[in-house]
Every structure is written in C-alpha cells, then in structure tokens.
PDB file of N, CA and C in Angstrom:
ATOM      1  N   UNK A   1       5.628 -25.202   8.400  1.00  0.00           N
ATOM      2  CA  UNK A   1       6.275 -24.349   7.421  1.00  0.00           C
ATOM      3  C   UNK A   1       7.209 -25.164   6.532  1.00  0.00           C
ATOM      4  N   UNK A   2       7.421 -24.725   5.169  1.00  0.00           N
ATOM      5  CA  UNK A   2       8.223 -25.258   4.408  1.00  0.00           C
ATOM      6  C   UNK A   2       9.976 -24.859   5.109  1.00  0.00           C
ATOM      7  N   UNK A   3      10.514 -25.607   4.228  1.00  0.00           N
ATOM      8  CA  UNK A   3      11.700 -25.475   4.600  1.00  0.00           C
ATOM      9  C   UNK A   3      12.543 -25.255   2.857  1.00  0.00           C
ATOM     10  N   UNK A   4      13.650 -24.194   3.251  1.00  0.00           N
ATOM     11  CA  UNK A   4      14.245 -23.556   1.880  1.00  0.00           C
ATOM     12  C   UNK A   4      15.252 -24.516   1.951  1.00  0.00           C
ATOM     13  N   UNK A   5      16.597 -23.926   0.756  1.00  0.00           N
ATOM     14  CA  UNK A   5      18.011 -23.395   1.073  1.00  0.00           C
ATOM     15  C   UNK A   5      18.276 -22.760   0.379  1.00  0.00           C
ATOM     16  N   UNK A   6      19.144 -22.085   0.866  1.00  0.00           N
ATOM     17  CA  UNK A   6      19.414 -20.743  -0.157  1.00  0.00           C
ATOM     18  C   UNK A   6      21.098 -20.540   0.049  1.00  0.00           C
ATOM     19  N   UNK A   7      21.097 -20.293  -1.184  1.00  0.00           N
ATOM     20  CA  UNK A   7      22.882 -20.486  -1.186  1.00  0.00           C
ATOM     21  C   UNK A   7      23.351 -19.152  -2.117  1.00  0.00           C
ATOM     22  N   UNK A   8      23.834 -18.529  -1.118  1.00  0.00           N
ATOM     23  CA  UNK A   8      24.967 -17.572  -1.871  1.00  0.00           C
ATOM     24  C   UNK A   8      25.510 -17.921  -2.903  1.00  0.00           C
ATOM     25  N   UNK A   9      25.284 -17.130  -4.467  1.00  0.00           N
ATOM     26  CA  UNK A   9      25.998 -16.871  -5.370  1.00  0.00           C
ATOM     27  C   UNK A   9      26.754 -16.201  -5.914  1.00  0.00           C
ATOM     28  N   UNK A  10      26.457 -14.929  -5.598  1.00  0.00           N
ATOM     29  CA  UNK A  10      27.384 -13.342  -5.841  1.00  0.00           C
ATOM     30  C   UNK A  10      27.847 -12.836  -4.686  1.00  0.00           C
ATOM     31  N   UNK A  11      28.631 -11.986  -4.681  1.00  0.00           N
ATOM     32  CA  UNK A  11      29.641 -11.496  -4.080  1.00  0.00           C
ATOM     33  C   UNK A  11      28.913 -10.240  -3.253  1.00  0.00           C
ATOM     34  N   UNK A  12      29.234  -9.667  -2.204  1.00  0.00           N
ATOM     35  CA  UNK A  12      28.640  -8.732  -1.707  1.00  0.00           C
ATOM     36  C   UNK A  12      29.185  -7.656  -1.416  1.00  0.00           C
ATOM     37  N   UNK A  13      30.452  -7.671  -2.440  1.00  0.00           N
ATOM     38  CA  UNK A  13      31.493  -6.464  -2.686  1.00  0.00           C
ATOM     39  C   UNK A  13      30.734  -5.278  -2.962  1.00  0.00           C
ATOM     40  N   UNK A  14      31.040  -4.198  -2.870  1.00  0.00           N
ATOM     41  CA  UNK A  14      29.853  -2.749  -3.730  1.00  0.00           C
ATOM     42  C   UNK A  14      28.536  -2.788  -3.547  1.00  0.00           C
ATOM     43  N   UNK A  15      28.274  -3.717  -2.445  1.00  0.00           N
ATOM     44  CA  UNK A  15      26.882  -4.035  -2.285  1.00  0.00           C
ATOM     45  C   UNK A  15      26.272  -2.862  -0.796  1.00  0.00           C
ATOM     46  N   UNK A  16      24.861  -2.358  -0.486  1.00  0.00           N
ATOM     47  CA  UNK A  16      24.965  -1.168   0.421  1.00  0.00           C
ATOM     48  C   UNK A  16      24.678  -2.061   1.594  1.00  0.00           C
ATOM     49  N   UNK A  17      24.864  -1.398   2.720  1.00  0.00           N
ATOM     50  CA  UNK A  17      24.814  -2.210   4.063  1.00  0.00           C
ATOM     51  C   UNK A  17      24.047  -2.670   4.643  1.00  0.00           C
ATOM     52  N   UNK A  18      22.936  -2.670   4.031  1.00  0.00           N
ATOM     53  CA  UNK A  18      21.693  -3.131   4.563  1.00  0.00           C
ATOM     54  C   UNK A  18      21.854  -4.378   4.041  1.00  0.00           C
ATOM     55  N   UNK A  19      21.934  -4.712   2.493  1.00  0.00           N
ATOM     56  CA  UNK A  19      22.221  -5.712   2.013  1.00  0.00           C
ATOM     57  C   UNK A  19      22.703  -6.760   2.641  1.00  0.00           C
ATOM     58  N   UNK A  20      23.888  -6.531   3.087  1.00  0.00           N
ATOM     59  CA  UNK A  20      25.486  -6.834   3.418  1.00  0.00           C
ATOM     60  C   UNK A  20      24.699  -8.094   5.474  1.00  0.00           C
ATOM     61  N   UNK A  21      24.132  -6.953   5.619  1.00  0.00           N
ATOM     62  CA  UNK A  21      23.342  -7.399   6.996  1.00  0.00           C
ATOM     63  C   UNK A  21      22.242  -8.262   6.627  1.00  0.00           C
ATOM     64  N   UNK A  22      21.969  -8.554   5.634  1.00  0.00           N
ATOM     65  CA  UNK A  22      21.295  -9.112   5.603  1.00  0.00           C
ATOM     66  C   UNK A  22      21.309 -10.796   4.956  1.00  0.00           C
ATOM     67  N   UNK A  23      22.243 -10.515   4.395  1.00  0.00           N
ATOM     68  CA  UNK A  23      23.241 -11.626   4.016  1.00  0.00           C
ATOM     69  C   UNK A  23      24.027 -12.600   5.397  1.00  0.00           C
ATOM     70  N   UNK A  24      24.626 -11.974   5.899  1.00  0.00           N
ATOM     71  CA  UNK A  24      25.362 -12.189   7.406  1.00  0.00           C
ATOM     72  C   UNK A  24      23.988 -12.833   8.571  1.00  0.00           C
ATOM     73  N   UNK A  25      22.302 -12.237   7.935  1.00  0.00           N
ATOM     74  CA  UNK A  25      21.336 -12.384   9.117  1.00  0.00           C
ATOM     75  C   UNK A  25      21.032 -13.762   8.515  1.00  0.00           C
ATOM     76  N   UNK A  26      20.875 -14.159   7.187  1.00  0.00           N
ATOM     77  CA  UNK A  26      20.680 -15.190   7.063  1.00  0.00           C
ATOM     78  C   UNK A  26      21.448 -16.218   7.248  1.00  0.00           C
ATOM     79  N   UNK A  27      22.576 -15.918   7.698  1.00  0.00           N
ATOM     80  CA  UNK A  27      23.663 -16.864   8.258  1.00  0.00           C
ATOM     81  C   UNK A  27      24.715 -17.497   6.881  1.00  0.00           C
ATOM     82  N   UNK A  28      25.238 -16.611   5.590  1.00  0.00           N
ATOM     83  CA  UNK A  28      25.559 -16.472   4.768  1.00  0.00           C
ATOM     84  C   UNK A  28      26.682 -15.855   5.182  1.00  0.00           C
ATOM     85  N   UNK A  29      27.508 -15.346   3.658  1.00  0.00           N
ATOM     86  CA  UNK A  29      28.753 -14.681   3.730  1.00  0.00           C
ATOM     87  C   UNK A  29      29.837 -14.891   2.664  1.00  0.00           C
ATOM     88  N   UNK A  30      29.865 -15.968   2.743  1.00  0.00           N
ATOM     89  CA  UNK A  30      30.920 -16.285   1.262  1.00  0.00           C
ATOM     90  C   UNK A  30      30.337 -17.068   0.096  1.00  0.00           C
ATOM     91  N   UNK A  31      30.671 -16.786  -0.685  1.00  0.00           N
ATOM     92  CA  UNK A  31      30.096 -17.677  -2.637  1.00  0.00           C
ATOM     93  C   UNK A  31      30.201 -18.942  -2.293  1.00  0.00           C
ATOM     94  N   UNK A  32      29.070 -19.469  -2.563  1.00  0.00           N
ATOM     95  CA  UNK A  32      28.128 -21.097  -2.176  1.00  0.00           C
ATOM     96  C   UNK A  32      28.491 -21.583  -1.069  1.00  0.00           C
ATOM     97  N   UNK A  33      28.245 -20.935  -0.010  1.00  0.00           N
ATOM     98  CA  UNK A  33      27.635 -21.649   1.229  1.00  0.00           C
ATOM     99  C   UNK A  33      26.466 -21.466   1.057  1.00  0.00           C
ATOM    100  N   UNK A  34      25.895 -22.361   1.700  1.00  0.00           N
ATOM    101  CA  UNK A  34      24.622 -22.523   2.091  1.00  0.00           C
ATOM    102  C   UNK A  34      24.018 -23.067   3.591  1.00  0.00           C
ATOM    103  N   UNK A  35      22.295 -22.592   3.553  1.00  0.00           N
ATOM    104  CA  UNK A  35      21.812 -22.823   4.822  1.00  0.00           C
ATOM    105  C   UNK A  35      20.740 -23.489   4.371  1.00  0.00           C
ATOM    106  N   UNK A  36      19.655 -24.221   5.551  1.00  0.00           N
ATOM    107  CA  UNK A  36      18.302 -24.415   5.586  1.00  0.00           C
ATOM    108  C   UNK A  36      17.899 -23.800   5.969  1.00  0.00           C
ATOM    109  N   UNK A  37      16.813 -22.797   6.258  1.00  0.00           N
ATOM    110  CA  UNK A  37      15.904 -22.625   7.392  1.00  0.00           C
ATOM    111  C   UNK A  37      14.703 -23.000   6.987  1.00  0.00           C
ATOM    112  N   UNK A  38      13.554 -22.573   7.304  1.00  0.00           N
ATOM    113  CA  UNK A  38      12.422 -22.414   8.030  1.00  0.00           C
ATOM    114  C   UNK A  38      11.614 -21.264   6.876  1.00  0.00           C
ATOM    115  N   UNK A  39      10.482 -21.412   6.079  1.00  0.00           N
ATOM    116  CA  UNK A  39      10.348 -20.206   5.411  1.00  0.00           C
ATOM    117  C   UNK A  39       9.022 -19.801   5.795  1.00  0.00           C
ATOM    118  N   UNK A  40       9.725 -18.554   6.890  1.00  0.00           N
ATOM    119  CA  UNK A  40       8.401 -17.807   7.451  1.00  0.00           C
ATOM    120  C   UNK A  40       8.275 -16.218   6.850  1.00  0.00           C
ATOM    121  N   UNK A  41       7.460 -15.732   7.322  1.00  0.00           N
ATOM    122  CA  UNK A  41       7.232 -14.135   6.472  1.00  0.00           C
ATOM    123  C   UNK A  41       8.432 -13.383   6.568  1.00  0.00           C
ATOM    124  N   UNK A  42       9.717 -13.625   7.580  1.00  0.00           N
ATOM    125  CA  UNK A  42      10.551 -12.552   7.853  1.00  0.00           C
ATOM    126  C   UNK A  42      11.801 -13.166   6.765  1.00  0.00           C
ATOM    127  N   UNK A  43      11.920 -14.630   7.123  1.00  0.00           N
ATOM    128  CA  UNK A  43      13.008 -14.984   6.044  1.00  0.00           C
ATOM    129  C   UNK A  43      12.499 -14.551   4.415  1.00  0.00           C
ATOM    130  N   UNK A  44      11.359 -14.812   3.951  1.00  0.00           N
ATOM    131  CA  UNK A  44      10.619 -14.424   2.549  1.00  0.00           C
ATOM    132  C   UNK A  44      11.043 -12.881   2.541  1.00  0.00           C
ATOM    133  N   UNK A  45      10.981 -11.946   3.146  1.00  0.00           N
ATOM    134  CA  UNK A  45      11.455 -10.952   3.186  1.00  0.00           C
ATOM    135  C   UNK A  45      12.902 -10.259   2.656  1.00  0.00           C
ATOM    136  N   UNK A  46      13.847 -11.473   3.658  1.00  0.00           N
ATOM    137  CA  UNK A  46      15.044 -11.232   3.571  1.00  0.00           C
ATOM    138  C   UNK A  46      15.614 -11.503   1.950  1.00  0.00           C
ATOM    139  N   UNK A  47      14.474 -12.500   1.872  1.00  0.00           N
ATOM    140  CA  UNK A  47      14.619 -13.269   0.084  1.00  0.00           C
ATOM    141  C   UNK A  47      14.278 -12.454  -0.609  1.00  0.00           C
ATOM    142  N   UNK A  48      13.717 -11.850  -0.775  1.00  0.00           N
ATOM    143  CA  UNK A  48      13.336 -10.929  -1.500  1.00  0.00           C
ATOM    144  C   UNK A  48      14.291  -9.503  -1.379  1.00  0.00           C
ATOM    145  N   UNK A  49      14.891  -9.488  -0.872  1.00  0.00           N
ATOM    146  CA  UNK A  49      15.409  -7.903  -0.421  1.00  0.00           C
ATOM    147  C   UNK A  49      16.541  -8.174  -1.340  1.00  0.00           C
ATOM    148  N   UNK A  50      17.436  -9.746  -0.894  1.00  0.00           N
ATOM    149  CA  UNK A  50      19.207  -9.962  -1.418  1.00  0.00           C
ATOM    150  C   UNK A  50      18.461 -10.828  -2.693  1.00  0.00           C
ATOM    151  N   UNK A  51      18.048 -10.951  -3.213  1.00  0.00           N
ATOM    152  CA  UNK A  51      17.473 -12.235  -4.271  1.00  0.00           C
ATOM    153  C   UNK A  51      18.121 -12.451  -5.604  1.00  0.00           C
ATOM    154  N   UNK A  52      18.899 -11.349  -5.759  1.00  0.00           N
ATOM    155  CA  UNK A  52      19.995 -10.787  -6.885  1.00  0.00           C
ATOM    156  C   UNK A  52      21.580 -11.606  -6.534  1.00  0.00           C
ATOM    157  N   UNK A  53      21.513 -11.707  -5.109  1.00  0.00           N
ATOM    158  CA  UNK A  53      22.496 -12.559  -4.935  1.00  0.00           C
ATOM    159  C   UNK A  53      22.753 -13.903  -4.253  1.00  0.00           C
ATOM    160  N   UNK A  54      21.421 -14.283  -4.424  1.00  0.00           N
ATOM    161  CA  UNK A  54      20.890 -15.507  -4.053  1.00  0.00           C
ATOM    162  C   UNK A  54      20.192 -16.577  -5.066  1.00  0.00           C
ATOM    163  N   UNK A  55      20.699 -18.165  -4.287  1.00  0.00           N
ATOM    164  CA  UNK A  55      19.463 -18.853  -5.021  1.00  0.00           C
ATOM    165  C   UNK A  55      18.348 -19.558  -4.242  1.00  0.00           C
ATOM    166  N   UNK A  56      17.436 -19.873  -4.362  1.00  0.00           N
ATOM    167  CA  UNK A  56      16.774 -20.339  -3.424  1.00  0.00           C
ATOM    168  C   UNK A  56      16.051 -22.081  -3.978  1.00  0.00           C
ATOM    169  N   UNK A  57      16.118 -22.701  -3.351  1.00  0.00           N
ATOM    170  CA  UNK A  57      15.464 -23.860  -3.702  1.00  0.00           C
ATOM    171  C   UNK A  57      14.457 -24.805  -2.528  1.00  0.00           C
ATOM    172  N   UNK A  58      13.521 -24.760  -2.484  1.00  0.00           N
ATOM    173  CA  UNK A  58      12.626 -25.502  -1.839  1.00  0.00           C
ATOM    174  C   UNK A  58      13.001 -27.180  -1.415  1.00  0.00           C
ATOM    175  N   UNK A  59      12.646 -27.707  -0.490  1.00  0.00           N
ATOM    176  CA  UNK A  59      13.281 -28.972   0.284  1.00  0.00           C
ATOM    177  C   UNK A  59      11.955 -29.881   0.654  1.00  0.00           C
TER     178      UNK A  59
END
C-alpha cells in the first residue's frame, strides 16, 4: 500500500461530530499537525468524509 500524509488545515470549530471523530481517528486535532499512515479503503474514506479540512499528499 501507498503511504499518505495528511495534515490538518482548518479548524474543527462548528464542525458536526462525526467530523470531529474523525479527525481525532486519524490521529489529528490541531492546525498543521500531521501524520503518515498507510492508504487503505478505510483511511480513503476518512479522506474523503473531512477533505474540506484536510491536505493530503502522497510519499
């Protein structure tokens, strides 16, 4: 599998809770941190759901 990172850009103030969990699942939380993982069907998912407050870049 490829490998991402995806780094928080926006804020997840006014944002609904699913969102919010899902941000926190990717191991996120505050404006530009960032992670690596692993890009399997469930993370692509998660990318797609928050993607408004995300960036994503391939590794």
């Amino acid at each position: 599998m490829a490998k991402v990172q995806i780094t928080q850009t926006r804020s997840t103030i006014k944002r609904p809770d699913t969102q919010i969990r899902t941000i926190k699942a990717l191991g996120l939380g505050k404006i530009n941190r960032s992670v690596e993982v692993e890009l399997t069907p469930q993370i692509a998912g998660m990318i797609r759901k928050v993607n408004h407050l995300i960036t994503v870049k391939e590794l």
